[in-house]
N, C-alpha and C. Protein backbone atom coordinates (compact mmCIF):
# COMPACT_ATOMS: atom_id res chain seq x y z
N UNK A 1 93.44 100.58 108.06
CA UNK A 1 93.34 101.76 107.22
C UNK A 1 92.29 102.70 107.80
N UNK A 2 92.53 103.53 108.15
CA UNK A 2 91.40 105.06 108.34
C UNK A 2 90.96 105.90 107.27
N UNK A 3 89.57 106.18 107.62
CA UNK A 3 89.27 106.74 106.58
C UNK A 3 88.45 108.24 107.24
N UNK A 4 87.74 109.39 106.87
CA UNK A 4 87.46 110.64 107.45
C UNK A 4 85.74 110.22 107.45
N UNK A 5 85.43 110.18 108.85
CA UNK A 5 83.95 109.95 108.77
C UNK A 5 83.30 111.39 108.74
N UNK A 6 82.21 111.54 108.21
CA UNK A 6 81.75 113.12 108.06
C UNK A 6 80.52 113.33 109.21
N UNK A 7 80.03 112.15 109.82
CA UNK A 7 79.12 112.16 111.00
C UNK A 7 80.16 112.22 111.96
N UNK A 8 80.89 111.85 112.51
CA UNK A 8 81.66 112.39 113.62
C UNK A 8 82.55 113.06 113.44
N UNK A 9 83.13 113.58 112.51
CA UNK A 9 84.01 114.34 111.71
C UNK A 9 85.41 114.12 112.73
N UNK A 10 85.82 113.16 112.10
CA UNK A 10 87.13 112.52 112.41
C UNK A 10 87.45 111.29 111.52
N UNK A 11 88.53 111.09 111.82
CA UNK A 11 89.40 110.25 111.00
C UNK A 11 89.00 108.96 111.76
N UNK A 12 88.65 107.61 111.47
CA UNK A 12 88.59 106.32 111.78
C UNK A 12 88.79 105.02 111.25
N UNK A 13 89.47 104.41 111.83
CA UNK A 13 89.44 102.81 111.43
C UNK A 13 88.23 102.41 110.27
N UNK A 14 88.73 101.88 109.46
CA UNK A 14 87.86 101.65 108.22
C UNK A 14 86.96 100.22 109.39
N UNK A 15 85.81 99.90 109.61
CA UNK A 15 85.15 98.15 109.45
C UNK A 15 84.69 97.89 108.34
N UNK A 16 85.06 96.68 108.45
CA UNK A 16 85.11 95.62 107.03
C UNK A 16 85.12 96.33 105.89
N UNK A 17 86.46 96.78 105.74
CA UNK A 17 87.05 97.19 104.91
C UNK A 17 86.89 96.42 103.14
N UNK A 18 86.18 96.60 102.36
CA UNK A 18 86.32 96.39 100.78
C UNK A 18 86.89 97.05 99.04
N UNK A 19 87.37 96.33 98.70
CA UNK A 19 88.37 97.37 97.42
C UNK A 19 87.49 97.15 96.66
N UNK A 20 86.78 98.45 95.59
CA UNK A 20 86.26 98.84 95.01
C UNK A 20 87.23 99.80 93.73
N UNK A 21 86.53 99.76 92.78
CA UNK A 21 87.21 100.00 91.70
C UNK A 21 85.95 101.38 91.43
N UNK A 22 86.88 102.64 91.16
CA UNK A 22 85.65 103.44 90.54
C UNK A 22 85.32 103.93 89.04
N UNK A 23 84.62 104.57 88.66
CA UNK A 23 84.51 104.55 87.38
C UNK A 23 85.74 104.76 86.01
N UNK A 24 86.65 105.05 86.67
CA UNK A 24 87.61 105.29 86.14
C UNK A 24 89.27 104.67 86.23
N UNK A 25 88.18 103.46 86.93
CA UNK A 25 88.88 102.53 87.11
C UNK A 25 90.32 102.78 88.04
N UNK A 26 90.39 104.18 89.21
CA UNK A 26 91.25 104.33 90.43
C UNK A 26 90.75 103.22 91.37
N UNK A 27 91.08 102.62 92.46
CA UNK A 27 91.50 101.79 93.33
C UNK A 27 90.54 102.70 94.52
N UNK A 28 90.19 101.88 95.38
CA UNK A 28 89.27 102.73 96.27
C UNK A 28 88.80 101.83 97.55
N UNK A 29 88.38 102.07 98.67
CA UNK A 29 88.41 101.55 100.07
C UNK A 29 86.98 101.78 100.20
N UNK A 30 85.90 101.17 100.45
CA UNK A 30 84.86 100.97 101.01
C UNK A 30 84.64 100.18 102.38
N UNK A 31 83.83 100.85 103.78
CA UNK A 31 83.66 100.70 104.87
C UNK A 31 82.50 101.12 105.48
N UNK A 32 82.49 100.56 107.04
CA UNK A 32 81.64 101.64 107.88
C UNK A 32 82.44 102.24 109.13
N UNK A 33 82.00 103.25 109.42
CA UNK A 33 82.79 104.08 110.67
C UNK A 33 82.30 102.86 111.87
N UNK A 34 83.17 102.41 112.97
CA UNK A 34 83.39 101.32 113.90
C UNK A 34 81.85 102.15 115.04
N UNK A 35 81.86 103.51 115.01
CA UNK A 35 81.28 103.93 116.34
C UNK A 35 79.95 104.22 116.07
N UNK A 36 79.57 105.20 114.47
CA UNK A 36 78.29 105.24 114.51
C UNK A 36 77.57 104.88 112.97
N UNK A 37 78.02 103.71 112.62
CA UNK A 37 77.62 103.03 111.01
C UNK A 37 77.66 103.60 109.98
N UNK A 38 78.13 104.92 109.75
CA UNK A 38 78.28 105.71 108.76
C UNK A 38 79.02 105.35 107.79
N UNK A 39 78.62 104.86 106.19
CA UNK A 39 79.75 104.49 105.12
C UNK A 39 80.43 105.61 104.93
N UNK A 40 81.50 104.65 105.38
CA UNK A 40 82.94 105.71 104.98
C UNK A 40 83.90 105.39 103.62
N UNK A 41 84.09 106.24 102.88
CA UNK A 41 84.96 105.74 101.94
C UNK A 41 86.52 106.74 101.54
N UNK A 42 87.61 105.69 100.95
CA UNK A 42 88.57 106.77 100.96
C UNK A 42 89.52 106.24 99.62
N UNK A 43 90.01 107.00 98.54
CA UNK A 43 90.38 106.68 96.94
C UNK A 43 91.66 106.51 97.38
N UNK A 44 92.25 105.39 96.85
CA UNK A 44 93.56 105.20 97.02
C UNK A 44 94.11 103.98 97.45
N UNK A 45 94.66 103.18 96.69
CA UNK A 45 95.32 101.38 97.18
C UNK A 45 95.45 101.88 98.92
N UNK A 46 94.30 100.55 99.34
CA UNK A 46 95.08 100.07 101.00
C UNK A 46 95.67 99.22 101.12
């Protein structure tokens, strides 16, 4: 799953990808960008 990193401003491979639930209880993708550790996150079942 890819997600939009905003430090390299591009789209990337989620690492270690985790499902998170947000306050409103939508479905949601928690990560870090593979190249420069930046948490990346993106709303939506992976």
């Amino acid at each position: 799953m890819e997600a939009y990193c905003f430090k390299c401003r591009t789209k990337r491979e989620i690492k270690n990808p985790q499902q998170v639930s947000l306050k409103n209880g939508r479905p949601a993708t928690q990560g870090v960008c593979p190249v420069c550790s930046t948490k990346v996150f993106r709303i939506g079942k992976g």
